[in-house]
Protein backbone atom coordinates (compact mmCIF):
# COMPACT_ATOMS: atom_id res chain seq x y z
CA UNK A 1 52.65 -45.04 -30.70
CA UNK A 2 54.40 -45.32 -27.30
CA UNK A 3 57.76 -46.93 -27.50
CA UNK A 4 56.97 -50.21 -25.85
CA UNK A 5 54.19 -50.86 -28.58
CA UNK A 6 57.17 -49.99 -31.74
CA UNK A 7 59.70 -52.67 -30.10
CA UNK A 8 56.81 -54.81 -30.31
CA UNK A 9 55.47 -54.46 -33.45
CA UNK A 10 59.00 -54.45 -34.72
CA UNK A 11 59.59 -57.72 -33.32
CA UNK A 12 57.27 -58.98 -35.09
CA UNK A 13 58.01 -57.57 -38.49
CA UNK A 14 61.26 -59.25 -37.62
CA UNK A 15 59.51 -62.53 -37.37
CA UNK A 16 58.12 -62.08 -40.68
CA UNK A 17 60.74 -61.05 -42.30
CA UNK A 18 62.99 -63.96 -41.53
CA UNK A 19 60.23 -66.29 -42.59
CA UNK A 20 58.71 -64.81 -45.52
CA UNK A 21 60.69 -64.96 -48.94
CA UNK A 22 58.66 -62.15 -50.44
CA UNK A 23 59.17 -58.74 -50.31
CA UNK A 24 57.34 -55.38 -51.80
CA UNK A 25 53.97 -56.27 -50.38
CA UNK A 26 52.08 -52.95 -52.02
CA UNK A 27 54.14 -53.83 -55.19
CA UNK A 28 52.77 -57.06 -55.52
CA UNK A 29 49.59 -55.55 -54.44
CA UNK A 30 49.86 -53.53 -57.95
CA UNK A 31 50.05 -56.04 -60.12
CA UNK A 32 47.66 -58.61 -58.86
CA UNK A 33 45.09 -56.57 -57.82
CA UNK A 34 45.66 -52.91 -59.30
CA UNK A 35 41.78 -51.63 -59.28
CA UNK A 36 41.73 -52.11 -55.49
CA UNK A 37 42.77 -48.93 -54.62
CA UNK A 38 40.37 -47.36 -57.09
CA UNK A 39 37.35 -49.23 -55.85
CA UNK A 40 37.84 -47.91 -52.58
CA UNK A 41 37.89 -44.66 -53.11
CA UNK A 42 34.94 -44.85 -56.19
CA UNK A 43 33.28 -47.22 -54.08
CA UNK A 44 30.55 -44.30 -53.60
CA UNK A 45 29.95 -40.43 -53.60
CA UNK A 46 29.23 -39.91 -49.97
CA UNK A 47 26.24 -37.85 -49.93
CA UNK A 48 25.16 -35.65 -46.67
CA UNK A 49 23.24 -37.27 -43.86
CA UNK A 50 19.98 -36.79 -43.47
CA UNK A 51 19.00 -34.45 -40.79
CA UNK A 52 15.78 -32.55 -39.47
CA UNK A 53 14.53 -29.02 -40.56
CA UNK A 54 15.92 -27.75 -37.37
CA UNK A 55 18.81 -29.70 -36.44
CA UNK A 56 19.20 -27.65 -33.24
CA UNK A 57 15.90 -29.49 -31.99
CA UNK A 58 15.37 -32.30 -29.90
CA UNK A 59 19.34 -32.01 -29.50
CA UNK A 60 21.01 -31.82 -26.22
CA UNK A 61 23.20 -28.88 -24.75
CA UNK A 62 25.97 -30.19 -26.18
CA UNK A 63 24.33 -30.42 -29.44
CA UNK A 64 22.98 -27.31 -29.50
CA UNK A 65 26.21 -25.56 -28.67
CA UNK A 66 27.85 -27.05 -31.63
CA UNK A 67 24.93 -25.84 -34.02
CA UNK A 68 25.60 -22.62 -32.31
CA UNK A 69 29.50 -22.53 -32.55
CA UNK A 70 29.84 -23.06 -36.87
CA UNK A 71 32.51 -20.96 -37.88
CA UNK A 72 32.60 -18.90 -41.43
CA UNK A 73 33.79 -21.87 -43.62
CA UNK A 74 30.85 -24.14 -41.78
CA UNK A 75 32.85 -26.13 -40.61
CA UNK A 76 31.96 -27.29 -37.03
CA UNK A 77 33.46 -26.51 -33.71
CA UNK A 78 34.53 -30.08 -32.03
CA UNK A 79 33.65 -29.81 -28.37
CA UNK A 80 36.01 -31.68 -26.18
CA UNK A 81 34.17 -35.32 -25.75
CA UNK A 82 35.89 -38.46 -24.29
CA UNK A 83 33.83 -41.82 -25.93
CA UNK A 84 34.66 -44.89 -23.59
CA UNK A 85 33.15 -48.39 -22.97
CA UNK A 86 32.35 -49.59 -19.08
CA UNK A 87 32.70 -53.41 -18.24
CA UNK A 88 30.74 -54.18 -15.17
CA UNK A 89 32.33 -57.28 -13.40
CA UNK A 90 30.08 -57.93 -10.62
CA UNK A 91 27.66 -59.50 -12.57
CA UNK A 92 26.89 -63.38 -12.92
CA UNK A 93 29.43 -65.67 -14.11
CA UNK A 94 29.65 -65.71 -17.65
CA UNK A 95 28.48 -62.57 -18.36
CA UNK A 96 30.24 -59.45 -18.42
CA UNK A 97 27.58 -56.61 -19.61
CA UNK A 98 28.95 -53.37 -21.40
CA UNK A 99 27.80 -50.49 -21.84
CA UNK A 100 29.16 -47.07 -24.11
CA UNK A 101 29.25 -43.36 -22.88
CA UNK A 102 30.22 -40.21 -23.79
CA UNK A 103 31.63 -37.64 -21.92
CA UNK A 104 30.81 -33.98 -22.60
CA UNK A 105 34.29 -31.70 -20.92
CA UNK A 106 32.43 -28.68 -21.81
CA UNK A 107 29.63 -29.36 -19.90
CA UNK A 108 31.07 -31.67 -17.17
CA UNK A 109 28.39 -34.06 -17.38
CA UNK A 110 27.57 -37.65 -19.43
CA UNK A 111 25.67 -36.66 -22.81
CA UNK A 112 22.13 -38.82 -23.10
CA UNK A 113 22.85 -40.89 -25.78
CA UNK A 114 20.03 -41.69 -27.94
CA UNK A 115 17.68 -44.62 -26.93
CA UNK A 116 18.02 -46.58 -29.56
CA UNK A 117 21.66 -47.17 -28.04
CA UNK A 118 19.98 -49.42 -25.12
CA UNK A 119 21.66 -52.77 -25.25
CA UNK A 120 19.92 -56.21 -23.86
CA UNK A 121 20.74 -59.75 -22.47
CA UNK A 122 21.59 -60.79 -26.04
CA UNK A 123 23.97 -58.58 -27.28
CA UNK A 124 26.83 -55.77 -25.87
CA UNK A 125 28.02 -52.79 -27.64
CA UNK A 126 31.70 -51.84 -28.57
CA UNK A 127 33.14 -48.48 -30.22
CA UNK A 128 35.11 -48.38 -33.17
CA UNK A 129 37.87 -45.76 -34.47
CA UNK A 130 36.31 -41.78 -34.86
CA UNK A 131 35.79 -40.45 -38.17
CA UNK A 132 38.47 -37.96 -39.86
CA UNK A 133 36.23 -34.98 -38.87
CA UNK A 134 35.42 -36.01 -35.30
CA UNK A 135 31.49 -36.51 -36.50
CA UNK A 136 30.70 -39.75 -36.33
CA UNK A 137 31.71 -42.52 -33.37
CA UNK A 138 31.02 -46.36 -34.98
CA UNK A 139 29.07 -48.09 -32.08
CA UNK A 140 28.50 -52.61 -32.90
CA UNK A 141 27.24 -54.70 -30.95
CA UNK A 142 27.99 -58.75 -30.29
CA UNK A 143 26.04 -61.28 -28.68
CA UNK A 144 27.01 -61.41 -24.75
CA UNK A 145 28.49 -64.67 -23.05
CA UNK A 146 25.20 -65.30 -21.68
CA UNK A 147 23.69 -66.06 -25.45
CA UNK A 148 25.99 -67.25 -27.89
CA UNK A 149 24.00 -68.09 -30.87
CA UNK A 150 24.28 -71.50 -32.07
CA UNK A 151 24.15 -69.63 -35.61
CA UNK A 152 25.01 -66.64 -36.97
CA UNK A 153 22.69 -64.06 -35.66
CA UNK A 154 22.17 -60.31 -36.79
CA UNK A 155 23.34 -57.43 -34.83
CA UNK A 156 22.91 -53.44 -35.64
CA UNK A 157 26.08 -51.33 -36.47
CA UNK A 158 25.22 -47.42 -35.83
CA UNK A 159 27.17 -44.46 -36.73
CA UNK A 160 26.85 -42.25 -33.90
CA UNK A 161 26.66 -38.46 -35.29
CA UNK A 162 28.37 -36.77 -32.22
CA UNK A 163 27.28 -33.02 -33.86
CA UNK A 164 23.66 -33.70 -33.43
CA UNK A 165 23.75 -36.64 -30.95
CA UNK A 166 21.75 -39.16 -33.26
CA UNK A 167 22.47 -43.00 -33.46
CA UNK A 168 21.99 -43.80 -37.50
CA UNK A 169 21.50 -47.44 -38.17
CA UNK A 170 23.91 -47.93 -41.07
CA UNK A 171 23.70 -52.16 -41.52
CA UNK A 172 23.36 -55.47 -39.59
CA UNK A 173 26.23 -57.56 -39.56
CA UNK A 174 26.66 -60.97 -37.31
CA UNK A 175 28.94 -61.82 -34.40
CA UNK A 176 32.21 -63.57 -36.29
CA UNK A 177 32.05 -60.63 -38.99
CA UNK A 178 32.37 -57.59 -36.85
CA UNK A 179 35.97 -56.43 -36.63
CA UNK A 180 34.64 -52.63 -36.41
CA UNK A 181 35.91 -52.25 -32.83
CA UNK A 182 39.71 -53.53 -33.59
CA UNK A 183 42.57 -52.00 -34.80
CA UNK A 184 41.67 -53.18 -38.70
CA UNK A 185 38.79 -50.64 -39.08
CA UNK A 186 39.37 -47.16 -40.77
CA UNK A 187 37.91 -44.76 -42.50
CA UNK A 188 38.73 -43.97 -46.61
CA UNK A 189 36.95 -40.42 -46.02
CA UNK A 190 34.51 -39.38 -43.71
CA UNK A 191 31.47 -41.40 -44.47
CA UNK A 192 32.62 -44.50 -45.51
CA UNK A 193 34.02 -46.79 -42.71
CA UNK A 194 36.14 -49.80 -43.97
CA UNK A 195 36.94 -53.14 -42.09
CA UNK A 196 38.59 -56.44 -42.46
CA UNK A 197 35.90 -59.61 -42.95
CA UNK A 198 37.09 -63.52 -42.62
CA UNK A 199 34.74 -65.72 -44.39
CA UNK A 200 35.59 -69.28 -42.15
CA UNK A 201 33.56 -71.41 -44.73
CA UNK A 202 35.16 -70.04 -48.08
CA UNK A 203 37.97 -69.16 -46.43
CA UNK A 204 38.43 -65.84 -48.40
CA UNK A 205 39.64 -62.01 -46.65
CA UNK A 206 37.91 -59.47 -47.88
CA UNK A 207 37.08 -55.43 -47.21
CA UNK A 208 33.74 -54.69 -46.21
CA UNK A 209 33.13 -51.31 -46.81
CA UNK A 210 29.90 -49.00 -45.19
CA UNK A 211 29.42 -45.46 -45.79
CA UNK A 212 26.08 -43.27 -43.41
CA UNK A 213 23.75 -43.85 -45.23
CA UNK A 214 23.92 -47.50 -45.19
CA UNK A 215 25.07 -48.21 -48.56
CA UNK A 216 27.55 -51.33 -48.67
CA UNK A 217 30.51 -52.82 -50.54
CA UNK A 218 32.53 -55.67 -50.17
CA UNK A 219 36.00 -56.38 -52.11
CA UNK A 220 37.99 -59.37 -52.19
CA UNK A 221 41.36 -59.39 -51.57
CA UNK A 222 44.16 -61.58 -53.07
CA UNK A 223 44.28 -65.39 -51.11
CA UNK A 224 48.03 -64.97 -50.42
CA UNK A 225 47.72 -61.61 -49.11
CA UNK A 226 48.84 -62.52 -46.04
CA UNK A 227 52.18 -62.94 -47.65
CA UNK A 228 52.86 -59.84 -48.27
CA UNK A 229 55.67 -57.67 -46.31
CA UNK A 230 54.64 -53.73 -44.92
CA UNK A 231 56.19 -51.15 -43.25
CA UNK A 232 55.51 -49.76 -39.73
CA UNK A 233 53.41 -46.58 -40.96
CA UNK A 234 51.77 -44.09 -38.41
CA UNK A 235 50.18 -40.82 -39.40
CA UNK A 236 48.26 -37.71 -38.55
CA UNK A 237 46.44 -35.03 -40.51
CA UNK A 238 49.67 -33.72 -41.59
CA UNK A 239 52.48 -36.49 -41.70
CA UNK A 240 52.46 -39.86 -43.63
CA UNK A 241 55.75 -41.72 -42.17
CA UNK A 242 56.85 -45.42 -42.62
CA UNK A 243 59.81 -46.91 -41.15
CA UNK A 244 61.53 -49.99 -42.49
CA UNK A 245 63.27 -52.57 -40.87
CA UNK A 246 65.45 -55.70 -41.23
CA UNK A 247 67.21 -58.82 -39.74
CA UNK A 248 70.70 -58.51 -39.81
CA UNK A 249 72.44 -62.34 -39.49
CA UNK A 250 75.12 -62.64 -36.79
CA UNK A 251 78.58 -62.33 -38.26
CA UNK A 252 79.46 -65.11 -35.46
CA UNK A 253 77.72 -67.84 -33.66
CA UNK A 254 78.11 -66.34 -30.16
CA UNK A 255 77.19 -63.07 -31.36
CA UNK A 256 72.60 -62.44 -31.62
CA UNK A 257 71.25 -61.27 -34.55
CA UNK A 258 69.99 -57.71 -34.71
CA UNK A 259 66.94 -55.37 -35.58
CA UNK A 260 68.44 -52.59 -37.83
CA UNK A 261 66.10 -49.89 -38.49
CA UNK A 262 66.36 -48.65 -42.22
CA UNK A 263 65.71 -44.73 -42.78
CA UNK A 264 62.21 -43.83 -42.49
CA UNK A 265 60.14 -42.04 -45.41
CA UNK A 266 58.05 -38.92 -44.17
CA UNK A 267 55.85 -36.98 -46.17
CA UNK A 268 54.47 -34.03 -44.40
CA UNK A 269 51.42 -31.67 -46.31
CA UNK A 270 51.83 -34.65 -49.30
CA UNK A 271 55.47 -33.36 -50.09
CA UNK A 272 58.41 -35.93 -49.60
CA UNK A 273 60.98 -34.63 -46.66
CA UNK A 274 64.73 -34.89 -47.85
CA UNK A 275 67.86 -35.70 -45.67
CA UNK A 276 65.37 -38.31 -43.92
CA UNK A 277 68.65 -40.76 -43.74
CA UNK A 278 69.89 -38.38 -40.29
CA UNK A 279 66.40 -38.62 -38.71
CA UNK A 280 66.05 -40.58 -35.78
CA UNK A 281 63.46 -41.95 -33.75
CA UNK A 282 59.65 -41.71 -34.01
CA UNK A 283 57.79 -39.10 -35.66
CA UNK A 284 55.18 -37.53 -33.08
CA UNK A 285 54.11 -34.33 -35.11
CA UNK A 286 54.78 -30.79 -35.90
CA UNK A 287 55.42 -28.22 -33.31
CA UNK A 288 55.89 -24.63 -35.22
CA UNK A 289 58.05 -25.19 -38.20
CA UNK A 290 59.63 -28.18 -37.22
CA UNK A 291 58.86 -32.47 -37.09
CA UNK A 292 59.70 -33.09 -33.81
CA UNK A 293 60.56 -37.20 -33.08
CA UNK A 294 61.20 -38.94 -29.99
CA UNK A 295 64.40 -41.50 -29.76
CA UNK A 296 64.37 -43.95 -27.56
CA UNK A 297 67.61 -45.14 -25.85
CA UNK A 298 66.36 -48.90 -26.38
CA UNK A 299 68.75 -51.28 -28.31
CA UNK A 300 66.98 -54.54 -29.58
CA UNK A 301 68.76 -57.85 -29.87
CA UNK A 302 67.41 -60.84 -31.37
CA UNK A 303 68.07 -64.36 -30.43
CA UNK A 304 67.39 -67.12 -32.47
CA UNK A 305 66.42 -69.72 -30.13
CA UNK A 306 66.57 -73.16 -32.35
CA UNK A 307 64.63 -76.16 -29.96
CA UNK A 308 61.68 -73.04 -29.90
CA UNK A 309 61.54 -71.75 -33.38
CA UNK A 310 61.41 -68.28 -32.25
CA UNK A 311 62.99 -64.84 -31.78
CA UNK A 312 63.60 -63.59 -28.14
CA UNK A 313 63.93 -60.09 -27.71
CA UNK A 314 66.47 -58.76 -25.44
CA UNK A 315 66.30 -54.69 -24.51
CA UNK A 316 69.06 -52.49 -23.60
CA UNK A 317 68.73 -48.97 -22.30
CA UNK A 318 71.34 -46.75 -22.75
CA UNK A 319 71.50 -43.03 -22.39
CA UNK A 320 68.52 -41.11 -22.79
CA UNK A 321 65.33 -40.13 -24.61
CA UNK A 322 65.43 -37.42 -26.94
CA UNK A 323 63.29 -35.07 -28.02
CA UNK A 324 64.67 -34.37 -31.90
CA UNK A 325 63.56 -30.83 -33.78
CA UNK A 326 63.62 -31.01 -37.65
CA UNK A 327 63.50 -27.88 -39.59
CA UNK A 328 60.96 -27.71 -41.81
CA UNK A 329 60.96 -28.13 -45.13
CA UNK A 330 64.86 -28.87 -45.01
CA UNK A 331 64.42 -31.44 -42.68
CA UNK A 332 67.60 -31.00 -40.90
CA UNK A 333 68.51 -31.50 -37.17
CA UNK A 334 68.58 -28.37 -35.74
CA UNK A 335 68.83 -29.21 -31.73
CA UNK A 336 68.02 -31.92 -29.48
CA UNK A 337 66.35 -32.02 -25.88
CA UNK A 338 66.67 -34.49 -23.15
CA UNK A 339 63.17 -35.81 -22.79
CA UNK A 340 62.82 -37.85 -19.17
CA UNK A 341 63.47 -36.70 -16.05
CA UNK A 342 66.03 -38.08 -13.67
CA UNK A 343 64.26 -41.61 -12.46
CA UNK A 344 61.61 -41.56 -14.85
CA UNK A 345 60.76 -43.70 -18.39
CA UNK A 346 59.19 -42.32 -20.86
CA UNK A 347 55.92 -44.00 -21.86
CA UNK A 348 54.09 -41.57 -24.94
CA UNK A 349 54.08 -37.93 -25.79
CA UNK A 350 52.16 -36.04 -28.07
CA UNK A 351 52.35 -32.70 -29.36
CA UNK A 352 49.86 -30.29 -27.93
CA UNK A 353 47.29 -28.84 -29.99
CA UNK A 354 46.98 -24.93 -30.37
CA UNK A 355 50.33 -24.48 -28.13
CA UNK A 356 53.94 -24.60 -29.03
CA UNK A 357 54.50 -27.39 -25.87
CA UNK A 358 55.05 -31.12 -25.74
CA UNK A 359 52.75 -33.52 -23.30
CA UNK A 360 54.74 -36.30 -21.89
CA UNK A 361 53.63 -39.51 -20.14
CA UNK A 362 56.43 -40.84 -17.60
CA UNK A 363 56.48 -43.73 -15.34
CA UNK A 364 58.93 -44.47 -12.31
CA UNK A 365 62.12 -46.26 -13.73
CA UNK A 366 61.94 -50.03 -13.43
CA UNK A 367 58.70 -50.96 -12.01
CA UNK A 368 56.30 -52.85 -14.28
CA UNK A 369 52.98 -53.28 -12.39
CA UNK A 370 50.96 -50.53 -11.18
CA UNK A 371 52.83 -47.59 -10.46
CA UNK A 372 53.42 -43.39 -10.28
CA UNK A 373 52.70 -42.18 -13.61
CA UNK A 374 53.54 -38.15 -14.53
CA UNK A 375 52.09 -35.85 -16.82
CA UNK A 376 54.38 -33.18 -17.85
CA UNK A 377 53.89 -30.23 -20.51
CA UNK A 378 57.61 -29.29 -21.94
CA UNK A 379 58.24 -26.08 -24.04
CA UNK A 380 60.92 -26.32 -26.52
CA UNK A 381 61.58 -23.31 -26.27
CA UNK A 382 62.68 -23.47 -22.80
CA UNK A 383 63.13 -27.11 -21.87
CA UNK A 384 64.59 -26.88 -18.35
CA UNK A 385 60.86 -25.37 -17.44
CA UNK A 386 58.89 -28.28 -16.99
CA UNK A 387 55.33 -28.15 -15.88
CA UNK A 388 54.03 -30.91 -13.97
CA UNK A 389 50.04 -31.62 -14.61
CA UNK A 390 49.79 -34.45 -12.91
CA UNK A 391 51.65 -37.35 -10.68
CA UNK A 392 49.99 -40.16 -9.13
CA UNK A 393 49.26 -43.62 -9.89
CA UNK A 394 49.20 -44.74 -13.31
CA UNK A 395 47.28 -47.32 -15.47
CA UNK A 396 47.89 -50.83 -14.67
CA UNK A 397 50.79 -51.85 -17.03
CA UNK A 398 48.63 -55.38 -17.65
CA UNK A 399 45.99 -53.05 -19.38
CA UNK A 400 48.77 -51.29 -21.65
CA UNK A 401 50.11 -54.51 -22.77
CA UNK A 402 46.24 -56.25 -23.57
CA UNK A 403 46.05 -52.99 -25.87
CA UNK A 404 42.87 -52.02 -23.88
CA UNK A 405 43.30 -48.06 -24.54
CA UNK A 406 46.38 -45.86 -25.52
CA UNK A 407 48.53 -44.13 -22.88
CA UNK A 408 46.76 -41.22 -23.12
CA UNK A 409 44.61 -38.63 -25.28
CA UNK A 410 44.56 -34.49 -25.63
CA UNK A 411 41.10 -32.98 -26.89
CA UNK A 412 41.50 -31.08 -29.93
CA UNK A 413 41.05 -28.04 -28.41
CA UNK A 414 44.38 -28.33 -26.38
CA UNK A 415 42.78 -27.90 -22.76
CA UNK A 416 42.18 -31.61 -21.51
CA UNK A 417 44.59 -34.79 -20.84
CA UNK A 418 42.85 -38.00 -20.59
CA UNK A 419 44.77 -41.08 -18.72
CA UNK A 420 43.76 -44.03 -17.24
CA UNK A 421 44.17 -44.24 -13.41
CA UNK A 422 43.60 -47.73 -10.80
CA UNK A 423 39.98 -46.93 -9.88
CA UNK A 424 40.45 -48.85 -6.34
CA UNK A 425 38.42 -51.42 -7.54
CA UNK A 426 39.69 -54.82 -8.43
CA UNK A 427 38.87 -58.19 -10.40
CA UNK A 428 38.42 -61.23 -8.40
CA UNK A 429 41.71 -62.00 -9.87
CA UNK A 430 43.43 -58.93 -8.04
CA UNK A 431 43.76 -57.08 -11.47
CA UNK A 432 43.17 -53.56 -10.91
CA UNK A 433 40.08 -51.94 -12.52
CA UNK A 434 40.43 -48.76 -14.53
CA UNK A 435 39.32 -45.67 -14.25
CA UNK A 436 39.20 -42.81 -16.96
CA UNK A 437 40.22 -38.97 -15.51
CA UNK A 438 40.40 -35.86 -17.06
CA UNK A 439 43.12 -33.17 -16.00
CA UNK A 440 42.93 -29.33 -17.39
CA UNK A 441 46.36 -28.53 -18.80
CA UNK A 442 46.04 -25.04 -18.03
CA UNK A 443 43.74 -25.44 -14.41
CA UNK A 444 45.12 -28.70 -13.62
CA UNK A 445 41.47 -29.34 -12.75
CA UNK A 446 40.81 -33.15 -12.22
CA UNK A 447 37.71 -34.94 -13.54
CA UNK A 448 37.03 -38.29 -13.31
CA UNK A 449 34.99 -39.62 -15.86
CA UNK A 450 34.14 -42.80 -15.45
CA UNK A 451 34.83 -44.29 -11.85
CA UNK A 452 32.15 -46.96 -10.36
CA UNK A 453 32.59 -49.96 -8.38
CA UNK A 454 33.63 -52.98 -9.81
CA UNK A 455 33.78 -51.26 -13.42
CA UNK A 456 36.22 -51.28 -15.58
CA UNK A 457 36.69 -48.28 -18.25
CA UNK A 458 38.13 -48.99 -21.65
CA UNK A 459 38.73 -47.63 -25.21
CA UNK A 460 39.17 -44.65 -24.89
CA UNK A 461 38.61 -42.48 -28.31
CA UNK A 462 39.28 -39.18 -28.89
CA UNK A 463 39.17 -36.55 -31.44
CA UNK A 464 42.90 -35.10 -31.92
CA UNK A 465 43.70 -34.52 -35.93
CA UNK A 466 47.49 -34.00 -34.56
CA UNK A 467 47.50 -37.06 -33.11
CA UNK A 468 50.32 -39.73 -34.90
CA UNK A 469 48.22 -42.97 -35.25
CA UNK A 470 49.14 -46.20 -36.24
CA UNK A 471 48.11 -47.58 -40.01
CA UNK A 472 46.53 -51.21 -39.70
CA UNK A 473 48.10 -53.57 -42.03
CA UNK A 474 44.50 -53.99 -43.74
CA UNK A 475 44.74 -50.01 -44.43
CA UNK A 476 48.60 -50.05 -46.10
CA UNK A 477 47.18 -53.17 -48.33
CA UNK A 478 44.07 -51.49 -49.48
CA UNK A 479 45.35 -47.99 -50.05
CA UNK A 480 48.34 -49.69 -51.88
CA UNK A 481 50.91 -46.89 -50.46
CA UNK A 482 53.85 -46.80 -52.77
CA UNK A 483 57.37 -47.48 -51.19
């Protein structure tokens, strides 16, 4: 999670906390509903998709090069695929058609999705959140502006097996019940998608649960569940960590309120890290034998504005953004590096896979619209040699704050940055369109993916184990994570 997106979400834990009166939300959790956890992960013995006597045929080059590529332990190779959505605005008012595609880097060409993929006049498609493994992509579908159904109509929910380029039909679900594509979906293993439902009639929340081959749950949640108070967790394949935080009163009416940040709990390989009271700033993974974090200068301020009935949020920057190295297991501070570079704001980093080096996203200091954006690969080792992959014009910072895709991606394989770039293309509301590019770390080769006129390229997904994600709220209820 990018820094921006923390103050936010911390803001609004703030909110909640000053206005709920409970606290312990996974504790309560326990005791009103303790067989939750244990239905989700019972809910079914995911058995293997069915596939053809061949599997190689009928599959494209893609396809057939991960048949080709197993390794010993059969596990496949991932091939380095970029899933996005295109919005074409220059059709007629009131309807915006969409359509999904996948990106092959490997072959440097689209991959030709299966037919049964083709949407209509009715209905547009939307991608949900990849599977643990990288197999399967979650593609819905909703009814278009053009027909809204006076009732609740039917639409087809596929899981899209990426290894053998197949679209499996797993259920139908209608319009107001598909939250697939939002940030409430995930997966409890890697067959069996979970995501929120609202019933509007009995008003009741629920799970809905959906595993490939079709086979459905649903579980009821609690009716006060929305009371209930979480953490800010984000994790990868390695790292569970949760941060805490709390309103702390003004000890004078002229003075604000403040966010205080409570020590984080990490667990890295399912072991608890000690001396977590010294670490600071947000966990992005593991580079060698250490957690690295990155602390943002940021100070947050509250204000408590009375006639309102809100928060305000006032930002301070001071100093710089660090780069923090943790040795592992100890989990002390063993150095810090300075993070930005002179006149640049730091926007994301990740760790990159199968190198010792950081990837960091930096935008021009104080400029909030469309701006320069840099990619730069850091080695810890030797911080004052900084690569530059990239500098030119960044994503439209309206994008970034609708939530329309993350900053940017790495493929698994550690050879390809994804960003969003202005396409040159704009809304007739002078928004810039997006554009979806592809830069070799190692090459600095550019592709650009998906670039049309008057098309706008969206949700981005994908597959990066090392990646730190961010737990949905449904997720940290349902799993019941003990804090």
């Amino acid at each position: 999670m990018s820094e921006k997106g923390f103050v936010t979400l911390a803001f609004i834990l703030g909110i909640v906390l000053l206005s709920a009166s409970v606290v312990g939300g996974s504790f309560y959790l326990k005791k009103s509903n303790p067989e939750l956890l244990e239905k989700l992960t019972t809910f079914t013995k995911p058995g293997t998709t069915p596939q053809a006597t061949n599997p190689a045929e009928g599959a494209s080059e893609s396809a057939k090069k991960i048949i080709q590529s197993q390794t010993q332990n059969n596990a496949p190779v991932v091939p380095p695929l970029v899933a996005f959505t295109q919005k074409f605005w220059e059709a007629t008012v009131g309807l915006m058609p969409r359509q999904v595609q996948i990106y092959d880097l490997s072959q440097k060409k689209l991959v030709d999705l299966d037919p049964s993929l083709e949407a209509n006049d009715s209905n547009v498609p939307g991608i949900g959140p990849l599977s643990p493994d990288g197999k399967y992509l979650p593609i819905y579908y909703i009814s278009s502006l053009k027909s809204r159904p006076a009732s609740a109509e039917e639409y087809p929910v596929y899981f899209y097996d990426l290894q053998n380029n197949k679209a499996i039909k797993v259920m139908t679900t209608t319009q107001r019940l598909s939250s697939i594509g939002n940030s409430e979906a995930f997966w409890v293993n890697e067959q069996s998608l979970v995501y929120s439902n609202f019933d509007p009639a009995r008003k009741v929340d629920s799970l809905m649960i959906v595993n490939s081959k079709g086979e459905q749950s649903t579980i009821p949640l609690p009716s006060n569940i929305n009371q209930t108070i979480l953490p800010d967790i984000s994790r990868n394949n390695r790292i569970l960590a949760k941060y805490y935080h709390h309103i702390q009163q003004a000890a004078s009416a002229s003075a604000l309120p403040q966010l205080i940040s409570d020590p984080p709990k990490i667990t890295v390989d399912n072991s608890p890290l000690p001396n977590t009271n010294n670490i600071k700033g947000r966990v992005i993974g593991i580079l060698e034998n250490y957690l690295v974090t990155l602390e943002s200068p940021i100070q947050s301020n509250f204000v408590y504005i009375s006639n309102e009935n809100i928060l305000k949020n006032q930002n301070q920057t001071k100093g710089d953004w660090l780069f923090n190295f943790y040795k592992l297991p100890e989990g002390k501070l063993e150095k810090s590096i300075t993070a930005q570079d002179p006149g640049w704001i730091v926007r994301d980093a990740l760790i990159r896979p199968n190198k010792n080096t950081i990837l960091l996203q930096q935008q021009r200091d104080r400029v909030l619209l469309t701006s320069l954006s840099r990619y730069t690969e850091i080695d810890f080792s030797h911080p004052d040699q900084r690569r530059i992959i990239s500098q030119e014009a960044g994503s439209d910072a309206i994008n970034v704050v609708q939530g329309i895709s993350s900053f940017f991606e790495v493929t698994a394989d550690g050879n390809w940055l994804i960003g969003l770039q202005p396409s040159g293309s704009k809304t007739s509301t002078g928004a810039d369109l997006t554009q979806v590019v592809a830069w070799n770390i190692d090459t600095k080769e550019k592709v650009v993916i998906c670039k049309k006129e008057n098309i706008n390229c969206f949700d981005v997904r994908v597959y990066n184990p090392l990646k730190m994600t961010t737990v949905s709220r449904e997720e940290a209820i349902a799993k019941s994570i003990p804090y």
